[in-house]
Protein backbone atom coordinates (compact mmCIF):
# COMPACT_ATOMS: atom_id res chain seq x y z
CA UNK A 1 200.16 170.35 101.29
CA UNK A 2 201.62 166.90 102.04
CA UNK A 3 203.92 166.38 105.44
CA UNK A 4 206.51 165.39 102.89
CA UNK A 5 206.53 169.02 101.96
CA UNK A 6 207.04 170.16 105.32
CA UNK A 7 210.82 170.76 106.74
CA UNK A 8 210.28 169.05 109.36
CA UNK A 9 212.51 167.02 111.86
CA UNK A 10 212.83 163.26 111.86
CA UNK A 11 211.65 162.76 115.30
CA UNK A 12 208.41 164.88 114.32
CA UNK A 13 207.61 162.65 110.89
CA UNK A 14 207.89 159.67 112.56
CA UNK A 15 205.13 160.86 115.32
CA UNK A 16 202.81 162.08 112.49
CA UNK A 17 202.81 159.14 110.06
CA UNK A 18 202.54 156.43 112.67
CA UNK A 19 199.65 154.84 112.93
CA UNK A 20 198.07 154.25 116.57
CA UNK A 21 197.84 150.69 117.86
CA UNK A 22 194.63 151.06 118.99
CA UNK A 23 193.39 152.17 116.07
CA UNK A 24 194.19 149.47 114.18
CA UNK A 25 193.02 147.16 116.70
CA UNK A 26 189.58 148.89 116.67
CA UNK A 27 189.31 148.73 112.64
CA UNK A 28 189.94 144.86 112.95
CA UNK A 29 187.39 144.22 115.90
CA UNK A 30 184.71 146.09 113.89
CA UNK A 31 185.13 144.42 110.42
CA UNK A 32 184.92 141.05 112.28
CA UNK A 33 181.73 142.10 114.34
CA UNK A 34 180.81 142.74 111.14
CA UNK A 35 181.46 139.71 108.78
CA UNK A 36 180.28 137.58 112.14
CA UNK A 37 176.89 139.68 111.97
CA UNK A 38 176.20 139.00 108.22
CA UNK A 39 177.55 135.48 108.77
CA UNK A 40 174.19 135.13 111.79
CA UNK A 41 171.99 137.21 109.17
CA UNK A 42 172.77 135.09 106.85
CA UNK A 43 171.69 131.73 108.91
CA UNK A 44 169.02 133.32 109.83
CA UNK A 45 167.13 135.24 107.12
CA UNK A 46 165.10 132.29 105.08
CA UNK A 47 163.39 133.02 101.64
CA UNK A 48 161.11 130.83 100.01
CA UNK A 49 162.14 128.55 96.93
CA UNK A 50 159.34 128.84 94.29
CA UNK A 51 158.09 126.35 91.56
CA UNK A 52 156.26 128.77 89.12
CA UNK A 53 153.53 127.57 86.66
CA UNK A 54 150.31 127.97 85.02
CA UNK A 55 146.80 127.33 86.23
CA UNK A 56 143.14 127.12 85.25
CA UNK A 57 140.72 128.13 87.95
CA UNK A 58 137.62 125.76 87.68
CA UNK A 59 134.87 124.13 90.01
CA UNK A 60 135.45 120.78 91.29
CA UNK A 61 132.71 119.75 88.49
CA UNK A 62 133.84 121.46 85.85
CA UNK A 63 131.68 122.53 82.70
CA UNK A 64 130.91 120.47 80.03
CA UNK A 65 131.56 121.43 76.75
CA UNK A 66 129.00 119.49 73.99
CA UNK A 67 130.73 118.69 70.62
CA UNK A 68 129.16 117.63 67.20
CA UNK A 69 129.77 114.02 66.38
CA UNK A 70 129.12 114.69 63.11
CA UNK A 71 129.11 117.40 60.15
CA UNK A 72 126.32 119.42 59.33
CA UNK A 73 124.04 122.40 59.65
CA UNK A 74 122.02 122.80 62.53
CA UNK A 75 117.76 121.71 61.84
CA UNK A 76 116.56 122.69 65.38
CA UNK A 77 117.89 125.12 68.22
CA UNK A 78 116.46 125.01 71.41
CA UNK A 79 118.75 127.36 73.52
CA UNK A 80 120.10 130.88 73.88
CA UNK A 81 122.76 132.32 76.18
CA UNK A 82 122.79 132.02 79.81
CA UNK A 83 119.68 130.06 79.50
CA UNK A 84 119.15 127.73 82.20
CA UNK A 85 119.39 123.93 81.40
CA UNK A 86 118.27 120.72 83.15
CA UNK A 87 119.57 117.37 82.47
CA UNK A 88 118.72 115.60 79.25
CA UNK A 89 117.13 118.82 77.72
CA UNK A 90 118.04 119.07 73.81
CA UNK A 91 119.69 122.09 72.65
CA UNK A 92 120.20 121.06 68.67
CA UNK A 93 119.92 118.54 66.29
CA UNK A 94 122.17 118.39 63.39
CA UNK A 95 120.83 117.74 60.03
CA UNK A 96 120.36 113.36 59.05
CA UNK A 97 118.13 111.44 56.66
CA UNK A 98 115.70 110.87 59.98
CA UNK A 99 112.90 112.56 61.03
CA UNK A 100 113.01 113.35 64.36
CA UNK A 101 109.62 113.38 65.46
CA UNK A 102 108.98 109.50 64.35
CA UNK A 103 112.35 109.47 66.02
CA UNK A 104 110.74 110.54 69.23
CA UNK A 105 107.66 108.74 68.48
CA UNK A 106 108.88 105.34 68.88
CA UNK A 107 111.60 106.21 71.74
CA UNK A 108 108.10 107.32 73.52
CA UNK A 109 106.71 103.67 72.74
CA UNK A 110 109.60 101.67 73.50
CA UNK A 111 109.47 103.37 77.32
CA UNK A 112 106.42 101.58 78.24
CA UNK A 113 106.04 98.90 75.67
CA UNK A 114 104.84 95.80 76.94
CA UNK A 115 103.47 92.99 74.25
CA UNK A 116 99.74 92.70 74.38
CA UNK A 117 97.61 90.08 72.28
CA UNK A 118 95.49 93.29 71.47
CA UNK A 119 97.89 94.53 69.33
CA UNK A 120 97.60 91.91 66.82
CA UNK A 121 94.38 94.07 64.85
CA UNK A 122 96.14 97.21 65.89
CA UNK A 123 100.25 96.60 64.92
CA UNK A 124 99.97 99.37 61.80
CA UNK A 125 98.53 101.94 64.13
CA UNK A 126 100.73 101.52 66.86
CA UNK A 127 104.11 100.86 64.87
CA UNK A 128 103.29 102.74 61.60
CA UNK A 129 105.43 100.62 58.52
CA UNK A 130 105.82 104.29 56.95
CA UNK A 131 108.08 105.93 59.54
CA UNK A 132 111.14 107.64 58.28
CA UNK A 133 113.66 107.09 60.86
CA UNK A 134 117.19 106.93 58.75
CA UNK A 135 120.01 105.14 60.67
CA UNK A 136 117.67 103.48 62.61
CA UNK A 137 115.21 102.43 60.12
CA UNK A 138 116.17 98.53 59.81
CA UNK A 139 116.23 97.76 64.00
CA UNK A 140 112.88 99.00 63.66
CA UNK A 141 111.72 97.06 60.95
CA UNK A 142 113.62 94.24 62.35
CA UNK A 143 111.89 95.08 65.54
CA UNK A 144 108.25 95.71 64.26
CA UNK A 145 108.65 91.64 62.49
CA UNK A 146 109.54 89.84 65.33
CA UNK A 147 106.70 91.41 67.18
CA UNK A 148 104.00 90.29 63.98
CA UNK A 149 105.95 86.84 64.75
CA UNK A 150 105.14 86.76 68.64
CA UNK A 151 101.89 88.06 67.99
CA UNK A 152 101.04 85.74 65.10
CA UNK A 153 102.56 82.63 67.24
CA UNK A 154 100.03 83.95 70.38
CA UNK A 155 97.24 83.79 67.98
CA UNK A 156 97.60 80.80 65.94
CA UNK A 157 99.29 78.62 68.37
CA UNK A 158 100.31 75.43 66.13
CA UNK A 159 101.92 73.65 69.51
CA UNK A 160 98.41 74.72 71.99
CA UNK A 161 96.51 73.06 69.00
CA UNK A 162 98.39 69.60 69.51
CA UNK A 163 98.73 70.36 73.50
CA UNK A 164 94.71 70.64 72.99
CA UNK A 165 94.54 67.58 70.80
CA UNK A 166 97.22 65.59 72.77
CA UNK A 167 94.95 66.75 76.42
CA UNK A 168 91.79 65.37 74.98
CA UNK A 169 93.05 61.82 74.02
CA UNK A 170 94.61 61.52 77.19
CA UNK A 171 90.97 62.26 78.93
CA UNK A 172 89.55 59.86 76.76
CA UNK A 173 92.43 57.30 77.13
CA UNK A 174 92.20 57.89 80.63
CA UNK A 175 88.43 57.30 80.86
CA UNK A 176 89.10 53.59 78.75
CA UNK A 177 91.65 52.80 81.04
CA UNK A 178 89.04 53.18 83.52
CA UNK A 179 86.25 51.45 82.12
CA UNK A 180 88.47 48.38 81.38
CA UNK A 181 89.91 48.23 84.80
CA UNK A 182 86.15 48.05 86.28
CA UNK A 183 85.52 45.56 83.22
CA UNK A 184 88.53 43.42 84.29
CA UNK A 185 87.32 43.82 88.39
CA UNK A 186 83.78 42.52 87.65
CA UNK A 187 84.91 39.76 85.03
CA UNK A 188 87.22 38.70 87.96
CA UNK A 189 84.15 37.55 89.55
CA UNK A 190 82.65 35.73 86.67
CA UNK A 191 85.86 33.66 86.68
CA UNK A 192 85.68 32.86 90.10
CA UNK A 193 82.71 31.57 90.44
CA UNK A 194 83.43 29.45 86.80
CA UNK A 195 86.09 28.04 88.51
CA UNK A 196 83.83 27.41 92.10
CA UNK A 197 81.54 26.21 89.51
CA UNK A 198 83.87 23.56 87.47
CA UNK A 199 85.47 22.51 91.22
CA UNK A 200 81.80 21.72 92.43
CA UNK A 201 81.17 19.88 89.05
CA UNK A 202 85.01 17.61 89.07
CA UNK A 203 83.97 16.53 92.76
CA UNK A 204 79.99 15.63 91.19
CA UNK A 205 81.64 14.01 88.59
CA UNK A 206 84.12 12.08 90.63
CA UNK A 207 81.05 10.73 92.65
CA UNK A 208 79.06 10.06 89.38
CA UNK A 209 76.27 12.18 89.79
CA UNK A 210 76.97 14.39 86.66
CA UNK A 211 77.41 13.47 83.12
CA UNK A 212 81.34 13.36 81.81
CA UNK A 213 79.45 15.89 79.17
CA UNK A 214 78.19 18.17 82.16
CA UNK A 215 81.78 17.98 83.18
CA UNK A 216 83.23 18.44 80.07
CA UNK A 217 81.23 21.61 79.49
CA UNK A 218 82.31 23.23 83.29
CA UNK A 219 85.53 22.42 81.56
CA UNK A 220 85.53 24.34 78.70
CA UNK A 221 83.52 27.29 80.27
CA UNK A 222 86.19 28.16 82.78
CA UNK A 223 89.13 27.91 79.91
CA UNK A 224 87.29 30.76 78.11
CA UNK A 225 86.27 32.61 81.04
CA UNK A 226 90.19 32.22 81.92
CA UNK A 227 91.11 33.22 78.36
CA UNK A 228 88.79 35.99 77.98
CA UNK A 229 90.04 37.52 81.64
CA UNK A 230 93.88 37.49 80.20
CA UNK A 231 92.32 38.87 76.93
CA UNK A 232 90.83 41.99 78.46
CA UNK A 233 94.33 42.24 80.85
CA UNK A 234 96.27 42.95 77.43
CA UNK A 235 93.74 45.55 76.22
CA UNK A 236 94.38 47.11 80.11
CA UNK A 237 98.01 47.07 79.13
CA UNK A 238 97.57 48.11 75.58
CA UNK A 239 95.25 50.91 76.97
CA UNK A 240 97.71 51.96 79.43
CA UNK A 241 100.92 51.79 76.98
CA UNK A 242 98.50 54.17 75.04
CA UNK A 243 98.15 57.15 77.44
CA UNK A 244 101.65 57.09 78.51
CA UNK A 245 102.15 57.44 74.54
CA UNK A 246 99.58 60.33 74.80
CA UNK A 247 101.39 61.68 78.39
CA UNK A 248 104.69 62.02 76.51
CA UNK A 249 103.37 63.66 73.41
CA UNK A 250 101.56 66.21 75.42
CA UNK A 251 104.66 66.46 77.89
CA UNK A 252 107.04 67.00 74.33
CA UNK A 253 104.51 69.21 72.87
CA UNK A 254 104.32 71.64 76.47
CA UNK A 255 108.20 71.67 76.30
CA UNK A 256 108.50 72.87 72.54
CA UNK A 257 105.49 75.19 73.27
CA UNK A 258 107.23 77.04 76.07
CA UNK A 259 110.35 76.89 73.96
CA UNK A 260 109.20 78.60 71.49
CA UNK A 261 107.32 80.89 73.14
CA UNK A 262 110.44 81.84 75.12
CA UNK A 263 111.86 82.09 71.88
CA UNK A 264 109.65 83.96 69.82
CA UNK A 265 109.61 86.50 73.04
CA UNK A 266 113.26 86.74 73.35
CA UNK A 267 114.02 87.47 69.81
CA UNK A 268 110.97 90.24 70.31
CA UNK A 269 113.08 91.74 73.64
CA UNK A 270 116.70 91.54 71.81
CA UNK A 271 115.15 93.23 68.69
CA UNK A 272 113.82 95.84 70.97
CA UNK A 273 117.20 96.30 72.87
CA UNK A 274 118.95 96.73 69.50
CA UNK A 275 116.31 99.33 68.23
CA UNK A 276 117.19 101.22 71.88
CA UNK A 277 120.54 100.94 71.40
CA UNK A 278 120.73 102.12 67.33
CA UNK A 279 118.22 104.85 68.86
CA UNK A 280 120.75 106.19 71.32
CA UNK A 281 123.58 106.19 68.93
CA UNK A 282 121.66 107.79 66.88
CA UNK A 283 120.80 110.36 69.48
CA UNK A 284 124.97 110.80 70.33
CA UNK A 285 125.72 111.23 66.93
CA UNK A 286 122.55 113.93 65.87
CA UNK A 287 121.50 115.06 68.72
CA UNK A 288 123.02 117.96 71.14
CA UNK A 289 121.61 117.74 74.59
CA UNK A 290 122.75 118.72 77.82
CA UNK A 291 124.48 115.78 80.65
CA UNK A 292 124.02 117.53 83.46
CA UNK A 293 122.02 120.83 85.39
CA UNK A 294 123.30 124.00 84.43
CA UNK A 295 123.45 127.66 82.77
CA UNK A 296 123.84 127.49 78.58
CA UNK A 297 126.69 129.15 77.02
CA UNK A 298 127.02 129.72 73.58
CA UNK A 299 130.18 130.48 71.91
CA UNK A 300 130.09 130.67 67.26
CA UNK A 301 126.96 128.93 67.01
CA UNK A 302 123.72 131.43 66.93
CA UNK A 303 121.60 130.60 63.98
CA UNK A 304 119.61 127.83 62.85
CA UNK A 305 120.97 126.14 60.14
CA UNK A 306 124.13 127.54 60.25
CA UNK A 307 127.30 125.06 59.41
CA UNK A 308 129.19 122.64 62.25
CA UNK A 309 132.19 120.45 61.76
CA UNK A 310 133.01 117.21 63.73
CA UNK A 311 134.47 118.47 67.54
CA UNK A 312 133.05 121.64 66.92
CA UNK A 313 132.28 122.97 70.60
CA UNK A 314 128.74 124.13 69.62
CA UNK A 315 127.47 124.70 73.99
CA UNK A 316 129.42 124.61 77.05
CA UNK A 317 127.13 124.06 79.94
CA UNK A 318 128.40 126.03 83.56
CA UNK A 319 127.45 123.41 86.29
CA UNK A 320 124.62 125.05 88.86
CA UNK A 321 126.59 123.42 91.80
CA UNK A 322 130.18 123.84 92.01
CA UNK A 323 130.76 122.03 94.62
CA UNK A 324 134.31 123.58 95.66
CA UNK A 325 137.35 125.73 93.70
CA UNK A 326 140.17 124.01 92.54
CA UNK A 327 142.88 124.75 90.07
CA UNK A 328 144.77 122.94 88.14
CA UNK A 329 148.58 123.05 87.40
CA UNK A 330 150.67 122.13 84.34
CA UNK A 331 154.33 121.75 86.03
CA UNK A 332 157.75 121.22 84.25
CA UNK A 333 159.73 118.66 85.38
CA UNK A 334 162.76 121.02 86.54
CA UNK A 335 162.71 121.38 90.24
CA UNK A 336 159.59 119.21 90.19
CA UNK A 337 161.17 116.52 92.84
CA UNK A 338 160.33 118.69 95.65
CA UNK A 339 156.71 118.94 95.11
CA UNK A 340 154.43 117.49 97.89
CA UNK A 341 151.43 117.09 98.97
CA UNK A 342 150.08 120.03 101.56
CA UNK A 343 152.25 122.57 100.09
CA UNK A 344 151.02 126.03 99.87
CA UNK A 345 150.40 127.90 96.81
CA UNK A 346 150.02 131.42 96.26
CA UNK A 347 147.95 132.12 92.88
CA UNK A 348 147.55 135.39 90.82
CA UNK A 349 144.93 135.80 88.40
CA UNK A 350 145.24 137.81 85.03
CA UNK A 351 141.68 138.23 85.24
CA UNK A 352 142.79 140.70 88.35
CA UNK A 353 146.55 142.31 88.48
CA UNK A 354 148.15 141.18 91.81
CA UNK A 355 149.26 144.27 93.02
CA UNK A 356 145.86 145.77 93.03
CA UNK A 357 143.92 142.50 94.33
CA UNK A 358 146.41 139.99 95.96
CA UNK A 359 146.70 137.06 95.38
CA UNK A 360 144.70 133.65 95.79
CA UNK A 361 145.57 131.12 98.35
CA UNK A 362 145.45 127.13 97.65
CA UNK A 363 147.21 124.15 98.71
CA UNK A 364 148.33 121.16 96.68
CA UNK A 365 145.93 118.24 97.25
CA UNK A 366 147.31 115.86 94.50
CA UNK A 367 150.40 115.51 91.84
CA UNK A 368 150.09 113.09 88.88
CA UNK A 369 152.62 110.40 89.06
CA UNK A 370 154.15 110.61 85.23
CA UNK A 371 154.36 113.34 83.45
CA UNK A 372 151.91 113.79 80.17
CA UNK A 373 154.26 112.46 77.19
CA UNK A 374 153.36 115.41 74.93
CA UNK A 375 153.92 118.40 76.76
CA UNK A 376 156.30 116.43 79.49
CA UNK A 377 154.51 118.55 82.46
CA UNK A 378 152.94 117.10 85.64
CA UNK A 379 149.32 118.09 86.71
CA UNK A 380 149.24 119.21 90.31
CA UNK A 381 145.59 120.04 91.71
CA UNK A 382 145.13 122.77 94.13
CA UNK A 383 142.34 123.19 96.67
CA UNK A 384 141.01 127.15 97.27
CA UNK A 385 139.50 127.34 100.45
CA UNK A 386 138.07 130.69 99.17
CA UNK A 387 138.19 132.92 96.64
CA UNK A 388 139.59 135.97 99.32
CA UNK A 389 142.94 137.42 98.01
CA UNK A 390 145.72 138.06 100.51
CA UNK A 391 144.38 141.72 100.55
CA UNK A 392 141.60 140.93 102.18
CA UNK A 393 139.62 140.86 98.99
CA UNK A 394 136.83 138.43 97.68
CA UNK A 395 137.05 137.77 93.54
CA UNK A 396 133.96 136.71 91.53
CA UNK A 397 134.67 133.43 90.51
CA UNK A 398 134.30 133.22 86.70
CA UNK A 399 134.81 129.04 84.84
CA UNK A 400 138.23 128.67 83.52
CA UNK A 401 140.25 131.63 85.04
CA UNK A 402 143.81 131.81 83.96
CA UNK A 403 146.89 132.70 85.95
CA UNK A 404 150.53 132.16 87.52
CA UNK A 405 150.83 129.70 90.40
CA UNK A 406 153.58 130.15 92.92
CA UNK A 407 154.28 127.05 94.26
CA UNK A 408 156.47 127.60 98.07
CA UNK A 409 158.34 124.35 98.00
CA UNK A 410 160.95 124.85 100.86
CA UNK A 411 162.30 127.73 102.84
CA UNK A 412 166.20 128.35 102.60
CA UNK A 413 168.39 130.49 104.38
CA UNK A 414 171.07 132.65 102.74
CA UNK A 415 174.23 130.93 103.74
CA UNK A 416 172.84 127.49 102.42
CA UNK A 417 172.29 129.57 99.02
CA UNK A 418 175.85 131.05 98.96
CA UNK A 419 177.44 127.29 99.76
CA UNK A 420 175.78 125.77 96.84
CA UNK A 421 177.95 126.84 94.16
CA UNK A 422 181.17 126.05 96.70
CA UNK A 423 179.94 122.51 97.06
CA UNK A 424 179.28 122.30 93.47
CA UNK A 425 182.99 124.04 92.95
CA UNK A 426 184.26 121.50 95.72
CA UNK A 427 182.87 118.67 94.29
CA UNK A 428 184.03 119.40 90.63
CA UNK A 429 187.33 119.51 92.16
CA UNK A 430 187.07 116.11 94.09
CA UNK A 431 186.06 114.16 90.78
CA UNK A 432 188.63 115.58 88.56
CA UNK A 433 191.40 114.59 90.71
């Protein structure tokens, strides 16, 4: 039943329908206490703004995956799963025209090889002509000639002969020399005492007590003694021309001797490098073997002889040391401006549902500076300090794990969220008038 309905008197309506004053005033107070409450609130309660994207959980050194350089089926295996691996150890070899135990052979040889006059008698027993080594077959030839050419040079020594020959004449040159320079020294007393002798006889003569013929013959003596001294000074020079003639033959002959011994033994080391170095390509392109310490895993290859392509990943080896967690992060470029260094990540794993285990905790440790041009996505990299979940709970860290990263890039409170589309409104406004 409605007042209307009621007969009753002005006086008595008016009384009813009116509303009180403080009523009113009351109702107003409240509804501002309230809009000024959600307005504090609404300074006050922050929420995180997120960057989500995907991660790989890996070690710091992460494992190494070995790919086939070449096509082929698979001659020898050497591994099987979970096996432990050290460095160098080979796992395969891939099929080639080689064989690789002459293959080994003559890496074995080339580790120590030193070149030894010995090996002249012995050159087909220590580098067998009939080796099959494929790719790597001419170096080795190559190799094995210059080493018959050093060898045959230390044996038959054309320039020793001469430096022999050439050392011999220059004793014996040496020993004339000698002899005429004492020959010279004691004729240079014979003319002396000719000349004494044909002074004495000039002053005898002078005083007529010799003969003119006497004098004559004093004369004559000393011209030949004179003539025969200057004779026996050209054979000193001619002697002496001689051996320096000898000196610089021997001194040309050392130089081309050492020459070409340097160069007979540095064509021997250069063909040895190159065999080394076709021997290790070889090796890259054939052989399968493991780069660092670690635990074998195999992923379609089993058998022997079973059929690889190029890039095939036949083994991935799991590094023994980790040597720290990290993870890293593919990022699209929205929102990607506010990424930093330091920030904290939260990180859930498929591997282990989130609301069951928690999540992982990192912290961003470095951001590429471009993005990659194919995919257009940064690569963060996160540092784990552990691999305890926010429940308290510790995962077993597996190579590779997948999962969401949660990247906190600011904190923002609710009124700054509510005034972005009114500045974006306001600003719209500003530029179209």
């Amino acid at each position: 039943m409605n007042l209307e309905d009621l007969n009753l008197s002005e006086e008595t309506n008016d009384v009813l329908t009116k509303q009180p004053k403080w009523i009113v005033r009351s109702g107003n107070i409240l509804v501002f206490a309230i809009l000024i409450k959600l307005f504090i609130l609404s300074l006050i309660i922050k929420y995180n703004d997120v960057i989500k994207a995907d991660i790989v959980i890996t070690s710091k050194n992460p494992p190494v995956n070995i790919i086939a350089k070449s096509k082929g089926i698979l001659t020898h295996i050497n591994a099987i799963e979970n096996q432990n691996i050290a460095k160098g150890d080979i796992l395969a070899v891939i099929e080639n025209n080689a064989n690789f135990s002459d293959i080994k052979f003559i890496k074995k040889y080339l580790k120590t090889f030193a070149p030894e006059l010995k090996d002249f008698d012995s050159l087909n027993i220590k580098l067998p002509p009939e080796l099959n080594l494929g790719d790597v077959q001419t170096s080795y030839n190559n190799f094995r000639l210059k080493y018959q050419n050093y060898l045959n040079y230390l044996v038959l020594t054309p320039e020793k002969n001469r430096i022999d020959n050439y050392t011999l004449q220059m004793l014996s040159k040496s020993e004339s020399l000698k002899d005429h320079t004492k020959r010279i020294e004691q004729y240079q007393i014979q003319l002396d005492n000719e000349e004494k002798k044909y002074l004495n006889n000039q002053k005898l003569y002078k005083k007529g007590i010799i003969s003119e013929l006497d004098y004559l013959n004093s004369q004559n003596a000393l011209s030949k003694a004179k003539e025969k001294y200057q004779e026996l000074k050209s054979n000193l020079e001619y002697e002496k021309s001689n051996l320096l003639v000898v000196q610089n033959n021997l001194k040309q002959s050392s130089i081309k001797d050492k020459s070409l011994l340097l160069s007979s033994s540095q064509n021997l080391m250069q063909s040895r490098q190159e065999l080394i170095n076709d021997i290790r390509n070889w090796e890259q392109k054939y052989i399968l073997s493991s780069p660092i310490n670690g635990k074998l895993t195999l992923f379609d290859v089993w058998n022997q002889y079973q059929d690889i392509n190029i890039n095939d990943v036949v083994f991935t080896i799991i590094p023994n040391d980790l040597n720290g967690i990290v993870g890293r992060v593919l990022i699209p470029i929205t929102n990607s401006g506010k990424l930093k260094q330091g920030q904290n990540v939260l990180i859930k794993i498929e591997n282990y549902p989130y609301q069951e285990w928690g999540k992982l905790r990192g912290t961003i440790s470095s951001i590429s500076s471009i993005p990659k041009e194919d995919t257009m996505q940064y690569t963060a990299i996160v540092e784990l300090d552990s691999l305890v979940t926010t429940y308290n709970r510790t995962l077993d860290f597996k190579q590779k794990m997948k999962g969401q990263a949660e990247i906190i890039v600011d904190e923002i409170s609710l009124f700054e969220r509510l005034l972005y589309p009114l500045k974006e409104i306001f600003e719209t406004s500003t530029q179209a008038n």
